[in-house]
N, C-alpha and C. Protein backbone atom coordinates (compact mmCIF):
# COMPACT_ATOMS: atom_id res chain seq x y z
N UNK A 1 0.82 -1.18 0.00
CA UNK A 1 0.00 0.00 0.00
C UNK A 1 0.87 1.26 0.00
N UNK A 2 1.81 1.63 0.53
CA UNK A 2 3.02 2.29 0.69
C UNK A 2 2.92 3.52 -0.95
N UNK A 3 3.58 2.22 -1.36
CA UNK A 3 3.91 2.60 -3.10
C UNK A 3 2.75 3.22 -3.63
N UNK A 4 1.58 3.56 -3.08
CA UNK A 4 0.40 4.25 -3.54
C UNK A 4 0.31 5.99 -2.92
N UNK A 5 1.37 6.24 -2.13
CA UNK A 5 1.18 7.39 -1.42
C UNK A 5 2.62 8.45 -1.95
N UNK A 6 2.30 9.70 -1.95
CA UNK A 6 3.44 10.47 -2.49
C UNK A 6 4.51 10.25 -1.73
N UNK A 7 5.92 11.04 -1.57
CA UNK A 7 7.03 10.78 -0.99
C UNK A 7 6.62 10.99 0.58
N UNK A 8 5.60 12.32 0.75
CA UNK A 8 5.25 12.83 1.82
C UNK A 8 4.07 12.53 2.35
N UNK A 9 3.10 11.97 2.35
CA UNK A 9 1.76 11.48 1.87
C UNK A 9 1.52 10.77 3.12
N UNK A 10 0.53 11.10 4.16
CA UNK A 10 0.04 10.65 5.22
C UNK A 10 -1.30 9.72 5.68
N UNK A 11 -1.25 8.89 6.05
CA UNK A 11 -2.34 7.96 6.56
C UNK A 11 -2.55 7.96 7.84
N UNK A 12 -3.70 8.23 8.29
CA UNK A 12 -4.11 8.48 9.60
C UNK A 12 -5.57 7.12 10.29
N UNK A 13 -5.40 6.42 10.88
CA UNK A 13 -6.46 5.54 10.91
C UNK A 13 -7.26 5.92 11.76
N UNK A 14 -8.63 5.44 11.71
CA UNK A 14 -9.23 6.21 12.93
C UNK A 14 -9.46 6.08 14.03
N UNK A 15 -8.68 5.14 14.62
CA UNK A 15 -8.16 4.68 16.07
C UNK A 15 -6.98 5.42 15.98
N UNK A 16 -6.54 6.56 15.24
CA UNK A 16 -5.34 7.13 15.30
C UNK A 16 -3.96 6.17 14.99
N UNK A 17 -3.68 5.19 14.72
CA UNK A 17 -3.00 4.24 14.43
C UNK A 17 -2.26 4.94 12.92
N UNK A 18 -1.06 4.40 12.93
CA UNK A 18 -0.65 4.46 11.21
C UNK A 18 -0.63 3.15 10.34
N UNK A 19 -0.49 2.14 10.92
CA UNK A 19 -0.65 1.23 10.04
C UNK A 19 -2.16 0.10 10.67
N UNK A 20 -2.43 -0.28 10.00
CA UNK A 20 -3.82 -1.62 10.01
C UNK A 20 -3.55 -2.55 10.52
N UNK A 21 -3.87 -3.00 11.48
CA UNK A 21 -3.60 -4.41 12.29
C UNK A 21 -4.67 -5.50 11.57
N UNK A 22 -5.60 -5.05 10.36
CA UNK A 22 -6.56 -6.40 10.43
C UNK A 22 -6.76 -6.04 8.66
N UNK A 23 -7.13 -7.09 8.25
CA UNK A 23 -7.00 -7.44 6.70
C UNK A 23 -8.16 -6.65 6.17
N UNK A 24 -8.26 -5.15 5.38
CA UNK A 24 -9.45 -4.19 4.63
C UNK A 24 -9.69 -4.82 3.46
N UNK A 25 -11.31 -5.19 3.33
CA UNK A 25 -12.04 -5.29 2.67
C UNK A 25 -12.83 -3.72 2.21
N UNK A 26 -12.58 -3.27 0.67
CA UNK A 26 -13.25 -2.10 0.57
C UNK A 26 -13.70 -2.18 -0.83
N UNK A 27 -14.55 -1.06 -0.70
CA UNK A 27 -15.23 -0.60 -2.21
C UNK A 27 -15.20 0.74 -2.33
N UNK A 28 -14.68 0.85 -3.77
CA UNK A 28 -14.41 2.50 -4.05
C UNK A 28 -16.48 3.22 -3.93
N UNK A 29 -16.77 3.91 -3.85
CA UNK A 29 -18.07 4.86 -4.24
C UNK A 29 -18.10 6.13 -5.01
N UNK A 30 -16.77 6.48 -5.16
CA UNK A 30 -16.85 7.34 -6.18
C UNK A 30 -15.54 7.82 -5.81
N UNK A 31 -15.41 8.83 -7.55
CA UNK A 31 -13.95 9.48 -7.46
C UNK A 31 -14.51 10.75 -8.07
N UNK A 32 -14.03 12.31 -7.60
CA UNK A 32 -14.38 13.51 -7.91
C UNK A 32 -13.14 13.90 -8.31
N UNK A 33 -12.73 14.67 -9.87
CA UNK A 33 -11.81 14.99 -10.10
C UNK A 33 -12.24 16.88 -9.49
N UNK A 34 -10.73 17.00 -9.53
CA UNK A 34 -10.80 18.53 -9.01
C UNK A 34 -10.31 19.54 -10.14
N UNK A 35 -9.77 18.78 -10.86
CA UNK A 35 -8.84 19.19 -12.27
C UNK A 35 -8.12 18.14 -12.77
N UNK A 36 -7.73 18.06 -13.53
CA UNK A 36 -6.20 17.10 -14.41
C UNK A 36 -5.20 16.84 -13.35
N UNK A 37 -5.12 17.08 -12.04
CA UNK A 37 -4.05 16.52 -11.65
C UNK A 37 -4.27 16.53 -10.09
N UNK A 38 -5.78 16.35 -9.74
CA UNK A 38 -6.18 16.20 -8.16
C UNK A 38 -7.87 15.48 -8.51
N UNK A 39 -7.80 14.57 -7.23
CA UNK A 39 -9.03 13.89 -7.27
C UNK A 39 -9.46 13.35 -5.80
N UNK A 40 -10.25 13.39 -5.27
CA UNK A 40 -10.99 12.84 -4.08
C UNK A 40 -11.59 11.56 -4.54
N UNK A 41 -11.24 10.61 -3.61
CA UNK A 41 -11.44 9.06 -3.27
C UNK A 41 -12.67 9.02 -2.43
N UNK A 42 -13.90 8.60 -2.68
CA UNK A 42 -14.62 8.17 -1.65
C UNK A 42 -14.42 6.87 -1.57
N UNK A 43 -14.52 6.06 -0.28
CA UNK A 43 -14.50 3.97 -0.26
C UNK A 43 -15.07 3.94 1.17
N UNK A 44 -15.85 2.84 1.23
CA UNK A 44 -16.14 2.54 2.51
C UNK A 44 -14.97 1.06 2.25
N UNK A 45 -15.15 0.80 3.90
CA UNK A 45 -13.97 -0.68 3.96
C UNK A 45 -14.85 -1.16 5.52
N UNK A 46 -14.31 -2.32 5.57
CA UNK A 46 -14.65 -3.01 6.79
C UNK A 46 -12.96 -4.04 7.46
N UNK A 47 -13.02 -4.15 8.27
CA UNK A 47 -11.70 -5.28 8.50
C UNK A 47 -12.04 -6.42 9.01
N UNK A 48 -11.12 -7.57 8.30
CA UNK A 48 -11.54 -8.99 8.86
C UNK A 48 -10.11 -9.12 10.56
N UNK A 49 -10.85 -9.49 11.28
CA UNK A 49 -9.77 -9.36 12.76
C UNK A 49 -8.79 -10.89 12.08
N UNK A 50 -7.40 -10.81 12.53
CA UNK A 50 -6.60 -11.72 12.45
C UNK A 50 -7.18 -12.97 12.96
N UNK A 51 -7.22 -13.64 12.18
CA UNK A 51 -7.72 -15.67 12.52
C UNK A 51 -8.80 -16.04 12.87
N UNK A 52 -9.37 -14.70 11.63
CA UNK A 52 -10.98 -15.05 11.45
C UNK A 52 -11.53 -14.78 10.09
N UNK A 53 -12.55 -15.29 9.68
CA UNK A 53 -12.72 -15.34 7.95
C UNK A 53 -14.24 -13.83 7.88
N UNK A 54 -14.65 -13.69 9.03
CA UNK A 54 -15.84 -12.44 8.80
C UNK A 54 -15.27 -10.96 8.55
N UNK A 55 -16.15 -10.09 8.59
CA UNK A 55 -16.05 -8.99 9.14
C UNK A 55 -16.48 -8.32 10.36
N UNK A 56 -16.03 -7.82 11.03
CA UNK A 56 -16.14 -7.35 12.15
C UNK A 56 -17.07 -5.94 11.46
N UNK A 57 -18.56 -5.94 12.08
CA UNK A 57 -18.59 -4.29 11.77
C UNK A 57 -18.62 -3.35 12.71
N UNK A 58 -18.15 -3.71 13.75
CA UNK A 58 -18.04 -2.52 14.43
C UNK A 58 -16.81 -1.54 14.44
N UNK A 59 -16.00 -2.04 13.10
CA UNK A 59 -14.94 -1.37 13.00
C UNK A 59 -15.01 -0.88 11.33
N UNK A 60 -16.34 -0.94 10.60
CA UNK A 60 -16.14 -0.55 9.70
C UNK A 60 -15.63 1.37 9.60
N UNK A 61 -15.95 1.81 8.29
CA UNK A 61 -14.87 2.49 7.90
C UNK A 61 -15.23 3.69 6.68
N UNK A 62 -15.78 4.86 6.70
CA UNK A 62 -15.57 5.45 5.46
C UNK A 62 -13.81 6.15 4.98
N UNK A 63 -13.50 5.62 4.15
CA UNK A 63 -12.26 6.36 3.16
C UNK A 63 -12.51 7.30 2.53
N UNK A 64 -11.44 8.50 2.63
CA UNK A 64 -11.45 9.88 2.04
C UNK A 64 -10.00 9.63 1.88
N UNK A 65 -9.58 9.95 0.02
CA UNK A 65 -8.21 10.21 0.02
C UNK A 65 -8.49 11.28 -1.00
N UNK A 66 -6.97 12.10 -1.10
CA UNK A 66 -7.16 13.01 -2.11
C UNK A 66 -5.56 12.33 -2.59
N UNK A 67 -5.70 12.47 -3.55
CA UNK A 67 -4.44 11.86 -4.78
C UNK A 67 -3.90 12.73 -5.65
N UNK A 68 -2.97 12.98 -6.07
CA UNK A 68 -2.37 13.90 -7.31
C UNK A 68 -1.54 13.10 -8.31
N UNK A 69 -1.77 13.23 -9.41
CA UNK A 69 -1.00 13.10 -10.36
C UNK A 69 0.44 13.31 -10.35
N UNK A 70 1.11 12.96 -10.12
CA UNK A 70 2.35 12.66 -10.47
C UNK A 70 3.50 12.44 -11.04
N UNK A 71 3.94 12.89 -12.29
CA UNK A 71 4.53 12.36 -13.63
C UNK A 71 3.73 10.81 -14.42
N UNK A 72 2.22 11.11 -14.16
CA UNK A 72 1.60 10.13 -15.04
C UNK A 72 0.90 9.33 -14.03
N UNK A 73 0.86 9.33 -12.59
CA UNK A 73 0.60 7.84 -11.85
C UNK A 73 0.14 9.09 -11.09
N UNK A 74 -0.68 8.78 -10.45
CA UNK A 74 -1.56 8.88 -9.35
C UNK A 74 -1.43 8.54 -8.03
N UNK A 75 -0.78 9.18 -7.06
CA UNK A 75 -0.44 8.70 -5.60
C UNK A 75 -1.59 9.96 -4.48
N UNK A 76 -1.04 8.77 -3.55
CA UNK A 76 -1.76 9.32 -2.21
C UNK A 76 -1.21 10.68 -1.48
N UNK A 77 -1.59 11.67 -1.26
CA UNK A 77 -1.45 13.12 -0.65
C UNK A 77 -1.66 12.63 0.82
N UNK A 78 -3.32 12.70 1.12
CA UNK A 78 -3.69 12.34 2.38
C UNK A 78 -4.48 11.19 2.03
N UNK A 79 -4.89 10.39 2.99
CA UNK A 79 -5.69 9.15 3.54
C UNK A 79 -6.42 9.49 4.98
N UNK A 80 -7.63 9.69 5.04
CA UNK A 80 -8.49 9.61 6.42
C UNK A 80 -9.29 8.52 6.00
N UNK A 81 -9.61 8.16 7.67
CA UNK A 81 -10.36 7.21 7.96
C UNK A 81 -11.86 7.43 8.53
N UNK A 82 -12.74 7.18 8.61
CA UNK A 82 -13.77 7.86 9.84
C UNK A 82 -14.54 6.63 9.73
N UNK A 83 -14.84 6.77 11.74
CA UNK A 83 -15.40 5.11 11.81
C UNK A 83 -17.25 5.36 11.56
N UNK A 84 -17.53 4.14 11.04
CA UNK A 84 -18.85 4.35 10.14
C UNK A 84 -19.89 3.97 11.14
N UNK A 85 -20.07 4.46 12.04
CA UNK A 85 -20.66 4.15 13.02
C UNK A 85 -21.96 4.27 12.96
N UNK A 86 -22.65 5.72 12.50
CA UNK A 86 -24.04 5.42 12.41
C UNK A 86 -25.03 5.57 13.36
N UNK A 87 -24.52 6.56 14.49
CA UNK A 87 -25.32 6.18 15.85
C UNK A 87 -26.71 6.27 15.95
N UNK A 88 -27.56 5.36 16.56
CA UNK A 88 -28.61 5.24 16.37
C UNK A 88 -29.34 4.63 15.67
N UNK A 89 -28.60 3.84 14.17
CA UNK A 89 -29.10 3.38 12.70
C UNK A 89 -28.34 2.01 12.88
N UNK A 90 -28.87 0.97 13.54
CA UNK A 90 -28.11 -0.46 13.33
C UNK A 90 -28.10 -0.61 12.12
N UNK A 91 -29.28 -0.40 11.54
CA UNK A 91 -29.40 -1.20 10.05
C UNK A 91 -28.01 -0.40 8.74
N UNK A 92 -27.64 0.99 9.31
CA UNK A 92 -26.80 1.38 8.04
C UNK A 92 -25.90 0.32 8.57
N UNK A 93 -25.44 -0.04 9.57
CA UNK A 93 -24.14 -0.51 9.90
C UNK A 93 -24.07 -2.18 9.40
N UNK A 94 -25.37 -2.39 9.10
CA UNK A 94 -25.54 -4.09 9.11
C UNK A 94 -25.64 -3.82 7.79
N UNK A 95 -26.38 -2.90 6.56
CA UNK A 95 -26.24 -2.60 5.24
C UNK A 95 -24.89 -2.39 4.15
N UNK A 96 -24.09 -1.95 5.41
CA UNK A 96 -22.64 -1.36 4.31
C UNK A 96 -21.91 -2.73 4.72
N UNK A 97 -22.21 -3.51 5.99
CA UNK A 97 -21.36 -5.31 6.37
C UNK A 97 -21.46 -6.19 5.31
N UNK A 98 -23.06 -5.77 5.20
CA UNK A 98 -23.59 -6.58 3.73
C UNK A 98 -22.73 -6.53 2.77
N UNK A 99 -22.87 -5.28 2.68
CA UNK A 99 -21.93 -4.73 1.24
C UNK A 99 -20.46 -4.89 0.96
N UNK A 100 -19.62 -5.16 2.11
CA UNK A 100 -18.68 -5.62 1.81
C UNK A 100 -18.46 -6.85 1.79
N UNK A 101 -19.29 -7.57 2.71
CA UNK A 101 -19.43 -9.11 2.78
C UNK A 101 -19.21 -10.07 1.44
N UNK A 102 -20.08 -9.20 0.62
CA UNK A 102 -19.80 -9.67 -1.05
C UNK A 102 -18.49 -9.79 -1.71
N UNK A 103 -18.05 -8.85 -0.80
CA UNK A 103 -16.67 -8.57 -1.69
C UNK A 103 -15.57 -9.76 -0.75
N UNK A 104 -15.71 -10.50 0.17
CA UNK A 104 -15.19 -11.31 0.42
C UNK A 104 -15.59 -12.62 0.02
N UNK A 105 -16.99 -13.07 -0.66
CA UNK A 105 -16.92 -14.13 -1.52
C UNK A 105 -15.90 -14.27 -2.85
């Protein structure tokens, strides 16, 4: 994942962490260009916990990156995380589990 971020290019998790302790399952939802050489990442993700085959959703996840062009390639600027919590709405939280769930068949 590294090799996706500029020289300077920061990832922030939202347990405040820098790197992922558990295996991301995600789906892009859209990409907004800003011009020819900047773009915003929307993705939700979920994580499977180490020495287990589900997803955990109480740790799912919306992704915000902004990316720049680069001499042709596209890298990471910033990376935020924000936990998809939903308060009050079990069902968004059991809807977007769904949704990644697929993506682990």
């Amino acid at each position: 994942m590294a090799e996706l971020f500029t020289e300077d290019g920061e990832s922030i998790g939202f347990d405040g962490c820098i790197t992922p302790t558990a295996r991301f399952v995600s789906k892009v939802k859209s990409v907004r260009f800003l011009g020819s050489a900047v773009a915003i990442l929307r993705a939700i993700a979920g994580m499977v916990p180490p020495g287990q085959s589900d997803l955990n959703p109480n740790v799912n996840t919306h992704h915000t990156l902004v990316v720049i062009n680069k001499e042709g390639n596209y890298r990471i600027q910033l990376f935020q995380n924000t936990p998809a919590q939903f308060h009050g709405r079990p069902e968004l939280v059991e809807q977007m589990t769904e949704e990644l769930r697929q993506l682990l068949k």
